[in-house]
C-alpha atoms as a PDB file:
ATOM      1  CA  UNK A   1       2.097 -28.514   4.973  1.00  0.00           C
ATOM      2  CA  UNK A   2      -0.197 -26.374   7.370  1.00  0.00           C
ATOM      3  CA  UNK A   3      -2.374 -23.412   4.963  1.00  0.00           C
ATOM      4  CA  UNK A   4      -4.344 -22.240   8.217  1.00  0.00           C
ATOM      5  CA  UNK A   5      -5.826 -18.718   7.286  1.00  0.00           C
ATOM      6  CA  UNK A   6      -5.472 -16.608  11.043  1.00  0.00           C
ATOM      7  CA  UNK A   7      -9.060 -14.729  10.901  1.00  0.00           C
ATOM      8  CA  UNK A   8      -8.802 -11.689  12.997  1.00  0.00           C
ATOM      9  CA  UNK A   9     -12.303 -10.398  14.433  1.00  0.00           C
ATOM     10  CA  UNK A  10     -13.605  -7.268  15.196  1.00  0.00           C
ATOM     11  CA  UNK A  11     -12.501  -6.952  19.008  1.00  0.00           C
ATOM     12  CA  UNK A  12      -8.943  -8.140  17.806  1.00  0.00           C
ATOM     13  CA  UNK A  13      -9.235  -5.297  15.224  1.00  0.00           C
ATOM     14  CA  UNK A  14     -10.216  -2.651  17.590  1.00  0.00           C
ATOM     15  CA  UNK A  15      -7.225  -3.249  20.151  1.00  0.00           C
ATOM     16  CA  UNK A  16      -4.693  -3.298  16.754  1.00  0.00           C
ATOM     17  CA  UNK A  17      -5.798  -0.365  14.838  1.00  0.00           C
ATOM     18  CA  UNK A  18      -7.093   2.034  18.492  1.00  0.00           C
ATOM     19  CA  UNK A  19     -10.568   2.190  17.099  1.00  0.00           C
ATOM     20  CA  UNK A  20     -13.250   1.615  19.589  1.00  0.00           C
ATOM     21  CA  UNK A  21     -16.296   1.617  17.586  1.00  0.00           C
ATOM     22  CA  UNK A  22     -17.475  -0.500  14.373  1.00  0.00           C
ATOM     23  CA  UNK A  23     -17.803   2.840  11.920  1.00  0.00           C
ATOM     24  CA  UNK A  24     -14.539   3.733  12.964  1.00  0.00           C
ATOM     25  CA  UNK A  25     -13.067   0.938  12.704  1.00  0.00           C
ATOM     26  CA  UNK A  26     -14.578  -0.028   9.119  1.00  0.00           C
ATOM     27  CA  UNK A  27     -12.891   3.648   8.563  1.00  0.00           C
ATOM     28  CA  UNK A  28      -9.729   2.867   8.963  1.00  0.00           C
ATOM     29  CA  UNK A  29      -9.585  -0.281   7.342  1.00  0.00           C
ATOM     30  CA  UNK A  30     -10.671   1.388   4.425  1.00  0.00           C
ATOM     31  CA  UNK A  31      -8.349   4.190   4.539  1.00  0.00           C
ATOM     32  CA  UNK A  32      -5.673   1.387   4.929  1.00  0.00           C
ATOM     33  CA  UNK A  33      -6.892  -0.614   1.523  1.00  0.00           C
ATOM     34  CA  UNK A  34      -7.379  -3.228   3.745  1.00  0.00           C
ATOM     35  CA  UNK A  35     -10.035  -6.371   2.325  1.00  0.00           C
ATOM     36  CA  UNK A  36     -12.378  -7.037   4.700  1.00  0.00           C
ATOM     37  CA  UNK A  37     -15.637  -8.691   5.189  1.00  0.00           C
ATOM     38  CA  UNK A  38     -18.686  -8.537   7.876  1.00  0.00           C
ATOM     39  CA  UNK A  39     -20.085 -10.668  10.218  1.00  0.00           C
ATOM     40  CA  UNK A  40     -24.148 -11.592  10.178  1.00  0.00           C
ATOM     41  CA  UNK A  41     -23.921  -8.801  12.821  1.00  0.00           C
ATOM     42  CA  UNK A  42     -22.264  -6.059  10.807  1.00  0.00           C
ATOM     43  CA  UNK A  43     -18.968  -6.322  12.301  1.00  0.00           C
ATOM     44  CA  UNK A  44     -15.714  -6.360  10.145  1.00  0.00           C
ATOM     45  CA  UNK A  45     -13.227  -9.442  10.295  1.00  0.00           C
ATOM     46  CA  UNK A  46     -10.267 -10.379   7.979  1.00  0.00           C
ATOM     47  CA  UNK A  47      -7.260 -12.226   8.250  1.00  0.00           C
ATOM     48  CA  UNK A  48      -3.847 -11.791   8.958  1.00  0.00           C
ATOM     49  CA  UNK A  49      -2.863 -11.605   5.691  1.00  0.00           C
ATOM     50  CA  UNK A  50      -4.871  -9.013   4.681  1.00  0.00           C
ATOM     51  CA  UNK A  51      -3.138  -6.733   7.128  1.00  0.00           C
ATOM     52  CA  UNK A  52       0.338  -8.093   6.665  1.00  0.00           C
ATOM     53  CA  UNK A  53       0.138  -7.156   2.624  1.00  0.00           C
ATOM     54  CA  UNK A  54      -1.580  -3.869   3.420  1.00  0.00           C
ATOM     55  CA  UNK A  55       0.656  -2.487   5.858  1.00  0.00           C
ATOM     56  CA  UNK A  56       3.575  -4.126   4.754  1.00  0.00           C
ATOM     57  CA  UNK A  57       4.053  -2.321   1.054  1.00  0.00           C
ATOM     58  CA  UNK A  58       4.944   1.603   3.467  1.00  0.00           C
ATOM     59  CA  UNK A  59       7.611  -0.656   4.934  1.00  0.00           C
ATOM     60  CA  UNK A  60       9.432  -1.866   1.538  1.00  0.00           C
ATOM     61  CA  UNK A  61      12.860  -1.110   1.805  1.00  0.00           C
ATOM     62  CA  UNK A  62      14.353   0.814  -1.177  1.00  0.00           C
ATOM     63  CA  UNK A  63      17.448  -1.057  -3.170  1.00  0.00           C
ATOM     64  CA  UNK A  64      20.397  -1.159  -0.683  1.00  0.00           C
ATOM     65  CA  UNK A  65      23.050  -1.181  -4.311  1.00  0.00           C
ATOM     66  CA  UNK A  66      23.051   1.097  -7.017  1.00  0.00           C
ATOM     67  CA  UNK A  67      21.880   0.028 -10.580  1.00  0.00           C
ATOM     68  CA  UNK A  68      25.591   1.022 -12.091  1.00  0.00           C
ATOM     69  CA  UNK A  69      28.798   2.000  -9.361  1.00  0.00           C
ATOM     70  CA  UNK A  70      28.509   5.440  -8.214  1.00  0.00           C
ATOM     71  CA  UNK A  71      32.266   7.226  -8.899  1.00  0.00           C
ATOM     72  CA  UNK A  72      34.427   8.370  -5.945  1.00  0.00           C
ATOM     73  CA  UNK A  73      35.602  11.909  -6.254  1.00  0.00           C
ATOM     74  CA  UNK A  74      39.603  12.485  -6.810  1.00  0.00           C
ATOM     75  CA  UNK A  75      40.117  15.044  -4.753  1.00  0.00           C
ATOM     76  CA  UNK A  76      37.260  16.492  -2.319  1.00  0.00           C
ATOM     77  CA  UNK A  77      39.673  20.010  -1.370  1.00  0.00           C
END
């Protein structure tokens, strides 16, 4: 079993999320609930995960079946 955590640094951050510049960046990370932590340097990294679980909840599907059957209509005229 291979548990390697992918850490994703700040240049890898700035080419996924289009900001350029640490304050920005550290912006939109926040504004994204995304867990983060900083370098000695004051530069944000995190890991894959992180992003995965944060972005991934706006792209839960809704329930593809009704809880009970939905009736048909007799007659639609």
């Amino acid at each position: 079993m291979n548990d390697q955590v992918e850490y994703l640094y700040y240049r890898q951050l700035f080419d996924i999320f289009k900001a350029y510049t640490t304050p920005k960046l550290t912006r939109v990370l926040d504004a994204q609930g995304i867990k983060y932590m900083l370098d000695a340097k004051g530069k944000p990294f995190t890991t894959r995960s992180a992003i995965d679980g944060a972005l991934g909840t706006e792209d839960a599907a809704p329930p593809t079946a009704p809880a009970e059957p939905v009736p048909a209509e007799a007659s639609l005229g």
